[in-house]
N, C-alpha and C. Protein backbone atom coordinates (compact mmCIF):
# COMPACT_ATOMS: atom_id res chain seq x y z
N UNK A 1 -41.08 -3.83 -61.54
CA UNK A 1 -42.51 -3.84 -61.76
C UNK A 1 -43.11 -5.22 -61.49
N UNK A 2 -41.91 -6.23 -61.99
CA UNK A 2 -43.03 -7.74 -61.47
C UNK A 2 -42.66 -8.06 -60.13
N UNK A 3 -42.30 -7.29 -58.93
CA UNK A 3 -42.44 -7.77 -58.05
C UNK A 3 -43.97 -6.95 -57.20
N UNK A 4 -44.03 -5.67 -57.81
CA UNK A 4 -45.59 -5.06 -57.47
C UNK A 4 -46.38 -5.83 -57.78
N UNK A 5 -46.60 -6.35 -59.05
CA UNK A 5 -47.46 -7.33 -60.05
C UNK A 5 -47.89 -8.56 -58.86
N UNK A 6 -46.12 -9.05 -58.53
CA UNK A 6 -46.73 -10.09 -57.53
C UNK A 6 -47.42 -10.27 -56.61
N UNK A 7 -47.69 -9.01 -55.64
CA UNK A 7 -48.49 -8.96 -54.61
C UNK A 7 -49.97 -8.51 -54.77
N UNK A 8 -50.76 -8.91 -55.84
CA UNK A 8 -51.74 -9.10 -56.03
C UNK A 8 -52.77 -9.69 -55.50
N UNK A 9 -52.13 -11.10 -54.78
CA UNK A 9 -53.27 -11.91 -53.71
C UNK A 9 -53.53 -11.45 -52.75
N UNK A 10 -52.31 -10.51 -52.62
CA UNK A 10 -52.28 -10.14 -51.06
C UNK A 10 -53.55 -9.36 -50.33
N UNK A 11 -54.45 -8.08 -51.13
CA UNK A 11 -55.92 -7.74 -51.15
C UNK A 11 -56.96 -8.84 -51.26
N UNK A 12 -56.63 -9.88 -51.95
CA UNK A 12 -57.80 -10.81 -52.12
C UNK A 12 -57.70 -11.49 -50.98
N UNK A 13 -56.45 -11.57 -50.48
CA UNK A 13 -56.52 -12.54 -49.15
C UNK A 13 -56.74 -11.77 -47.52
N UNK A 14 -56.50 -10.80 -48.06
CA UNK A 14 -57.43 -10.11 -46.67
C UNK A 14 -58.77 -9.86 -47.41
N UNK A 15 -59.49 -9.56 -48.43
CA UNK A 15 -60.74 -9.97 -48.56
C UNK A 15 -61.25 -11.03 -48.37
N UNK A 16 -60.99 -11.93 -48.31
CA UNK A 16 -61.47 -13.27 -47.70
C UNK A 16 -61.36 -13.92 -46.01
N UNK A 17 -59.97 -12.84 -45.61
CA UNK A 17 -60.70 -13.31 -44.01
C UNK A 17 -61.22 -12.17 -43.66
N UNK A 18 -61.75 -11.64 -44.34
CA UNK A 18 -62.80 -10.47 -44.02
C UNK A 18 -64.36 -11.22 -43.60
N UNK A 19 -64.12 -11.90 -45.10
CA UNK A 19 -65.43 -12.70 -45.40
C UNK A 19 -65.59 -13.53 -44.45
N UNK A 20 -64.35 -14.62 -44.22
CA UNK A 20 -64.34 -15.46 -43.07
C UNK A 20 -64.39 -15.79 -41.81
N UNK A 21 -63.87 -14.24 -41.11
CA UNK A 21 -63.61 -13.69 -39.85
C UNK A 21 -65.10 -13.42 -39.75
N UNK A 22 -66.04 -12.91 -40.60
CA UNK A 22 -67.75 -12.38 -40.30
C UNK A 22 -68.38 -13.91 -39.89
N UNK A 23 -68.13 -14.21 -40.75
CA UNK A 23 -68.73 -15.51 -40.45
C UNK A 23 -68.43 -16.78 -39.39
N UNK A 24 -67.31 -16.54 -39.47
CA UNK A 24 -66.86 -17.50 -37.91
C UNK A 24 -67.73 -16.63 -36.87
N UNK A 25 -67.73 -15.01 -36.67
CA UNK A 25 -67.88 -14.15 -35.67
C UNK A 25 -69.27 -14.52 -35.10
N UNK A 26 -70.21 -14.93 -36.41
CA UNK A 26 -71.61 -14.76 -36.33
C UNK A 26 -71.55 -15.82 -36.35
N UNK A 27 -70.95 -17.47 -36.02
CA UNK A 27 -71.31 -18.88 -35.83
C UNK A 27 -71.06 -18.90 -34.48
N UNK A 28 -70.02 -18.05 -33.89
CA UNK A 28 -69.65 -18.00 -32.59
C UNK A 28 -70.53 -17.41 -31.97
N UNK A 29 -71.57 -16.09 -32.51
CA UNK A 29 -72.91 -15.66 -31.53
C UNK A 29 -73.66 -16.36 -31.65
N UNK A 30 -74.29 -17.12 -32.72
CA UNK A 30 -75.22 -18.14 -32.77
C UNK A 30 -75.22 -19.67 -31.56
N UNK A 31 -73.64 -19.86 -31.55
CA UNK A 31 -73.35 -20.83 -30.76
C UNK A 31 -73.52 -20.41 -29.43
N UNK A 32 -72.77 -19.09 -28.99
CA UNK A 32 -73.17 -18.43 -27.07
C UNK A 32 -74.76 -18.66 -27.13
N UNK A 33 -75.32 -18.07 -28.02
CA UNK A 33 -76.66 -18.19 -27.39
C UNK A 33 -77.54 -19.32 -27.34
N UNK A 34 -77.00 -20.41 -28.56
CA UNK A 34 -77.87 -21.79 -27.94
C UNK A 34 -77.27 -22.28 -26.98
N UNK A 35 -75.94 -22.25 -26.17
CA UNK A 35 -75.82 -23.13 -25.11
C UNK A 35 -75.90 -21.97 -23.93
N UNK A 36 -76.84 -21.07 -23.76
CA UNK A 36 -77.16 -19.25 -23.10
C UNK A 36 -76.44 -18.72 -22.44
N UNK A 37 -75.45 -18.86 -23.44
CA UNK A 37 -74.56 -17.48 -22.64
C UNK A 37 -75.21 -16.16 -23.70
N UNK A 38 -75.68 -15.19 -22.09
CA UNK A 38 -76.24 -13.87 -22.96
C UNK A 38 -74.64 -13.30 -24.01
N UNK A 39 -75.52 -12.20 -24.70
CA UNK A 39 -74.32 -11.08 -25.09
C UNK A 39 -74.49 -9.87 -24.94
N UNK A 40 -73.83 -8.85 -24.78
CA UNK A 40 -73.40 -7.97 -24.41
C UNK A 40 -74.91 -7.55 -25.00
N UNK A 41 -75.11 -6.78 -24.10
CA UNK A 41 -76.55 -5.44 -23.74
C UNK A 41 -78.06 -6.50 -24.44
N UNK A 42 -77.90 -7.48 -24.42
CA UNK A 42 -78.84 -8.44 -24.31
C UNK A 42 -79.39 -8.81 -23.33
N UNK A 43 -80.70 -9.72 -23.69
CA UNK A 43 -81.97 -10.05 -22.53
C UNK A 43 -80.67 -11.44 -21.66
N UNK A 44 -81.74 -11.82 -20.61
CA UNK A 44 -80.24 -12.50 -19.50
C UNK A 44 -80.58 -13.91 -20.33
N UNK A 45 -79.36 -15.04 -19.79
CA UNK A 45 -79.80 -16.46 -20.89
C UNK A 45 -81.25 -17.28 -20.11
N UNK A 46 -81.27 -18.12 -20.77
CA UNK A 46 -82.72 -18.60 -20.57
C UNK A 46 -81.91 -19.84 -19.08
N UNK A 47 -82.80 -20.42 -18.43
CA UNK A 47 -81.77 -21.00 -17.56
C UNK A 47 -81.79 -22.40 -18.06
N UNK A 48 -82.80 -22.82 -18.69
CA UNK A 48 -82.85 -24.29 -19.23
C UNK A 48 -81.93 -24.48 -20.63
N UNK A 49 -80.99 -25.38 -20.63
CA UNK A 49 -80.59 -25.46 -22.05
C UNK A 49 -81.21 -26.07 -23.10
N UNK A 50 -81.56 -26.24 -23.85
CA UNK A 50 -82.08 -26.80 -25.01
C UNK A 50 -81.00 -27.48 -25.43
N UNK A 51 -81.09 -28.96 -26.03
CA UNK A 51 -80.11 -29.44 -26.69
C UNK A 51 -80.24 -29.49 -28.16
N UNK A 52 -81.46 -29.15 -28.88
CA UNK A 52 -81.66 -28.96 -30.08
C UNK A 52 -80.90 -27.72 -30.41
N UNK A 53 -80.77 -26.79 -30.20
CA UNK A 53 -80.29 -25.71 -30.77
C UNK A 53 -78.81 -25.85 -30.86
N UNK A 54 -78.24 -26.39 -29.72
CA UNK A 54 -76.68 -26.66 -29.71
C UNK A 54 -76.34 -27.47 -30.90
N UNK A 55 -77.42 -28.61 -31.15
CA UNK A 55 -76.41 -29.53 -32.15
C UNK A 55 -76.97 -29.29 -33.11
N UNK A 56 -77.78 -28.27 -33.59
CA UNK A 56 -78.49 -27.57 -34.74
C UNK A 56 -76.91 -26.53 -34.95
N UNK A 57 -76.61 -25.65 -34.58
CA UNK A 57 -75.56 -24.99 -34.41
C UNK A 57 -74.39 -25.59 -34.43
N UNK A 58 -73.84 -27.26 -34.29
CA UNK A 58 -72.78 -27.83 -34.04
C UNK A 58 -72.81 -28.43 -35.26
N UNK A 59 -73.55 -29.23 -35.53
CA UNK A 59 -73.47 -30.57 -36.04
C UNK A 59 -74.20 -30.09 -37.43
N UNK A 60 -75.34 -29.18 -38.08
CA UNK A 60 -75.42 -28.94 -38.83
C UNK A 60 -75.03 -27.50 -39.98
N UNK A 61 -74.38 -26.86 -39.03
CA UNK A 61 -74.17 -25.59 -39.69
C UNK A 61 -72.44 -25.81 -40.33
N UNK A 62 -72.11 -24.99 -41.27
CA UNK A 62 -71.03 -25.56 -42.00
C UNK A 62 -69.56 -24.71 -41.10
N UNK A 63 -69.37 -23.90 -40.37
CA UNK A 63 -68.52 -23.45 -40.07
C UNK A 63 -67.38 -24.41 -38.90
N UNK A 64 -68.24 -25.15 -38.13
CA UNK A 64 -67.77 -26.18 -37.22
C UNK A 64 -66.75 -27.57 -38.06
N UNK A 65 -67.51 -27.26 -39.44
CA UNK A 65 -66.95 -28.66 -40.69
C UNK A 65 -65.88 -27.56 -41.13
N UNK A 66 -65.83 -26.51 -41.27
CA UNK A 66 -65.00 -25.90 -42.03
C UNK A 66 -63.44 -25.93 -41.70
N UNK A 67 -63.76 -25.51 -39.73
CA UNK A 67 -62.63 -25.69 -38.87
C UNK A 67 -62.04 -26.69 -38.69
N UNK A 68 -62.51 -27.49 -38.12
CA UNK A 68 -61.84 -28.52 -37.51
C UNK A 68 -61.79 -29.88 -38.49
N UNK A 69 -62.37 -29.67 -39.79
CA UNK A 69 -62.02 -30.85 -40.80
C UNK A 69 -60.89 -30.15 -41.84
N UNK A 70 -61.15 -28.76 -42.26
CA UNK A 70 -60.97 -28.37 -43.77
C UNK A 70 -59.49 -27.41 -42.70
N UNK A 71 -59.20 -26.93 -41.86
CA UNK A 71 -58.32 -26.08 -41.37
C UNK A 71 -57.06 -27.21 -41.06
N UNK A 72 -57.39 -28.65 -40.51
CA UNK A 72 -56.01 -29.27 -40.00
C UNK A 72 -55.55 -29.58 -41.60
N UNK A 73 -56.46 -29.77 -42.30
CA UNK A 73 -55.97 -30.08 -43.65
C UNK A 73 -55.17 -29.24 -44.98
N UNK A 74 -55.59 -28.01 -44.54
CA UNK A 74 -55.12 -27.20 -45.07
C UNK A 74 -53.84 -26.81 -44.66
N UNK A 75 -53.62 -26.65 -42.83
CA UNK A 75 -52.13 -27.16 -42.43
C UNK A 75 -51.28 -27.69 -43.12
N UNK A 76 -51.92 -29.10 -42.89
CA UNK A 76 -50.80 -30.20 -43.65
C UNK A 76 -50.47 -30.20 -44.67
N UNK A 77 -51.46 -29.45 -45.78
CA UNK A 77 -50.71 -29.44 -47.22
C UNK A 77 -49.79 -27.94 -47.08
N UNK A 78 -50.38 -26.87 -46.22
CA UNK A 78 -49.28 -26.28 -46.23
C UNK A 78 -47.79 -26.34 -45.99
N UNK A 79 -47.18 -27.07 -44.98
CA UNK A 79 -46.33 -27.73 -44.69
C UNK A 79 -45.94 -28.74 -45.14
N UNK A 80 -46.76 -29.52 -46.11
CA UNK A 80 -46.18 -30.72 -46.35
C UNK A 80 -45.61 -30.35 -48.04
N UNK A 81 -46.52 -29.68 -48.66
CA UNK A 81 -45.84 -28.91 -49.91
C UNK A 81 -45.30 -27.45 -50.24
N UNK A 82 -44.38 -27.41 -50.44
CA UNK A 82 -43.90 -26.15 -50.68
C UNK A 82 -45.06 -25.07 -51.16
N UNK A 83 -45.38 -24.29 -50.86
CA UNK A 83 -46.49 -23.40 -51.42
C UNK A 83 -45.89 -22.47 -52.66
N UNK A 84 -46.55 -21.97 -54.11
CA UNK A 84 -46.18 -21.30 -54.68
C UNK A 84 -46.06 -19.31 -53.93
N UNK A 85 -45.31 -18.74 -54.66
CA UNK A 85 -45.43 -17.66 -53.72
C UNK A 85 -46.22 -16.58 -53.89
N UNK A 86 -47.69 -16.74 -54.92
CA UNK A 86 -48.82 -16.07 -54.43
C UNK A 86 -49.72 -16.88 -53.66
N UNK A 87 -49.66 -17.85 -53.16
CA UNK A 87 -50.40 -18.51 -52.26
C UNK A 87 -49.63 -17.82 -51.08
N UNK A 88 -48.38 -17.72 -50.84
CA UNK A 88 -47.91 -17.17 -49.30
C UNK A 88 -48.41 -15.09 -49.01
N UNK A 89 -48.62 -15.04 -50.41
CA UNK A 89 -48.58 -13.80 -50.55
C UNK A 89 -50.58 -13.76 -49.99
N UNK A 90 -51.30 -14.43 -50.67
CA UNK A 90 -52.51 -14.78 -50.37
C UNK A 90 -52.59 -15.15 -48.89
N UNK A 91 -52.35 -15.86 -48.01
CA UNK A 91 -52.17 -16.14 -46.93
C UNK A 91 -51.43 -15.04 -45.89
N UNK A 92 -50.98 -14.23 -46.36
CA UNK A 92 -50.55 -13.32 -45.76
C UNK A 92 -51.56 -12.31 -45.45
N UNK A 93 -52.25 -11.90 -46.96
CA UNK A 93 -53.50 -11.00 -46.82
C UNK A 93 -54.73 -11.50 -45.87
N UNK A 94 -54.87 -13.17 -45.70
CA UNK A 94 -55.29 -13.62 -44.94
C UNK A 94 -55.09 -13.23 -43.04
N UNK A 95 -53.58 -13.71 -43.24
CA UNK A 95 -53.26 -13.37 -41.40
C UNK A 95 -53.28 -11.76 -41.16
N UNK A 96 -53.54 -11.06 -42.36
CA UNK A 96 -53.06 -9.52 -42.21
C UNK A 96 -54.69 -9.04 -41.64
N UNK A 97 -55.51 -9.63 -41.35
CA UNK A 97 -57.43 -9.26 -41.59
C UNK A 97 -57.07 -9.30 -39.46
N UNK A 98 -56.33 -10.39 -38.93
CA UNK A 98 -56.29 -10.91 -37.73
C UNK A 98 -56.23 -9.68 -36.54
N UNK A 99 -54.73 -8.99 -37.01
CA UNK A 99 -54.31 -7.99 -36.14
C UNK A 99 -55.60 -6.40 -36.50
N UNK A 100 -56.04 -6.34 -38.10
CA UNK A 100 -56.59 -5.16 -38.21
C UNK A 100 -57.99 -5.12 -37.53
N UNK A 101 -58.46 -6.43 -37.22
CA UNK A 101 -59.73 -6.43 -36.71
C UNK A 101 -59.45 -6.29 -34.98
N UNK A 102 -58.00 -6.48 -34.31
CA UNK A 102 -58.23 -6.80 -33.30
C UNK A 102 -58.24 -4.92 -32.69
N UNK A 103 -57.34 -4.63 -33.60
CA UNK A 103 -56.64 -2.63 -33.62
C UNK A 103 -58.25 -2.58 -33.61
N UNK A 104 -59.05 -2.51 -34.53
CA UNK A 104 -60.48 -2.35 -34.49
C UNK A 104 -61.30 -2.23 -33.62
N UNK A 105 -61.19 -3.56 -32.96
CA UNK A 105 -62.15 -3.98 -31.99
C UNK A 105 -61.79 -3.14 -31.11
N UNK A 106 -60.46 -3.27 -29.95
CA UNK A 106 -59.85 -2.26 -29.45
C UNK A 106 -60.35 -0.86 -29.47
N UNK A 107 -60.28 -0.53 -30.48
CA UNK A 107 -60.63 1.19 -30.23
C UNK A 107 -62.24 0.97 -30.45
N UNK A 108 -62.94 0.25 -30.74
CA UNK A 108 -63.85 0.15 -30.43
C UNK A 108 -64.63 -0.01 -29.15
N UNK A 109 -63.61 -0.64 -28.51
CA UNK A 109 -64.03 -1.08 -27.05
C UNK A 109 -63.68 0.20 -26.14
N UNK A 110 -62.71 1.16 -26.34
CA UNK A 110 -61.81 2.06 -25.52
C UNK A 110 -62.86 3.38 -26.14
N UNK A 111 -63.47 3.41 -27.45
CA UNK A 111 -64.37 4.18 -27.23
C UNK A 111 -65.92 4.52 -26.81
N UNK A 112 -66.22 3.09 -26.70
CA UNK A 112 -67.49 2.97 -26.53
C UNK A 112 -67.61 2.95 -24.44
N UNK A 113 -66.11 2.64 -24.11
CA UNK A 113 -65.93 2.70 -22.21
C UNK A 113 -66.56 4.20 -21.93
N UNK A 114 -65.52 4.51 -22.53
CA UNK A 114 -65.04 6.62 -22.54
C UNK A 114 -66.52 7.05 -22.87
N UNK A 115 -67.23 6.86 -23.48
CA UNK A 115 -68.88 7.41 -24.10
C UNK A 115 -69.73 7.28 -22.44
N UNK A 116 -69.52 5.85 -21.98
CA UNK A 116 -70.24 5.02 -20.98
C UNK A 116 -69.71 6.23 -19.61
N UNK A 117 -68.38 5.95 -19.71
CA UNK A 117 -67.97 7.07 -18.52
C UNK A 117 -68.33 8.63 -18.27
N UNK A 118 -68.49 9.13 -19.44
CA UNK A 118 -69.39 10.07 -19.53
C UNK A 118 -70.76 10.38 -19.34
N UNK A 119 -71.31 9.45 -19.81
CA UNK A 119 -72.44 9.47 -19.41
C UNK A 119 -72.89 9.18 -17.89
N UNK A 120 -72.19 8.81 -17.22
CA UNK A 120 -72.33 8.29 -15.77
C UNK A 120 -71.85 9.50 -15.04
N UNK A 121 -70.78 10.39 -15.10
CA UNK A 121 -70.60 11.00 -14.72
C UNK A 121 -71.33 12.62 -15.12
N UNK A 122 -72.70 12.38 -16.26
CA UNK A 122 -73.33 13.15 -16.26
C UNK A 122 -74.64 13.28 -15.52
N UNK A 123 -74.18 12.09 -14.83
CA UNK A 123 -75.95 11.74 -14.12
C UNK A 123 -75.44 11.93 -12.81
């Protein structure tokens, strides 16, 4: 029974790159479109870039600080200290959000082709 008990983080930690994965997703559309790259079934990009919006999007929004300051760091203490083993168990629920979103996306993409192909071949 206390080894069920133990895997307790393991839901909280795919709830959180749930949380995290949305939000990187939506810093990454925010970012295509200030430096204009369109997105998918969107108006075309503007042809002039703006440099306000890029470093409005870079330099002040927190996800860019999150990565590349708070992620090498979190590395290193992973590796550099032994982790207890609901933190690995937590981190697991974490990397476990990676593959289910990609299965996701995937059949998302393979059904939304198949809809498109149909429809073309109804016209």
């Amino acid at each position: 029974m206390d080894s069920v008990l133990a895997l307790w983080p393991l839901p909280l930690g795919f709830f959180a790159g749930l949380v995290g994965g949305g939000v990187i997703a939506r810093w990454l559309a925010l970012f295509l479109a200030a430096i204009g790259k369109a997105l998918p079934k969107e108006s075309p990009p503007v042809r002039r870039r703006a440099i306000v919006p890029v470093l409005l999007s870079t330099v002040l929004h927190p996800v860019p600080w999150l990565l590349f300051a708070l992620l090498p760091y979190g590395l290193f203490r992973l590796f550099a200290t032994p982790p207890r083993r609901e933190w690995l168990w937590f981190l697991g629920g974490v990397a476990l959000y990676f593959p289910f979103i990609g299965v996701t996306l995937l059949y998302a993409f393979r059904k939304a082709r198949k809809i498109r192909a149909e429809r073309a071949s109804q016209t």
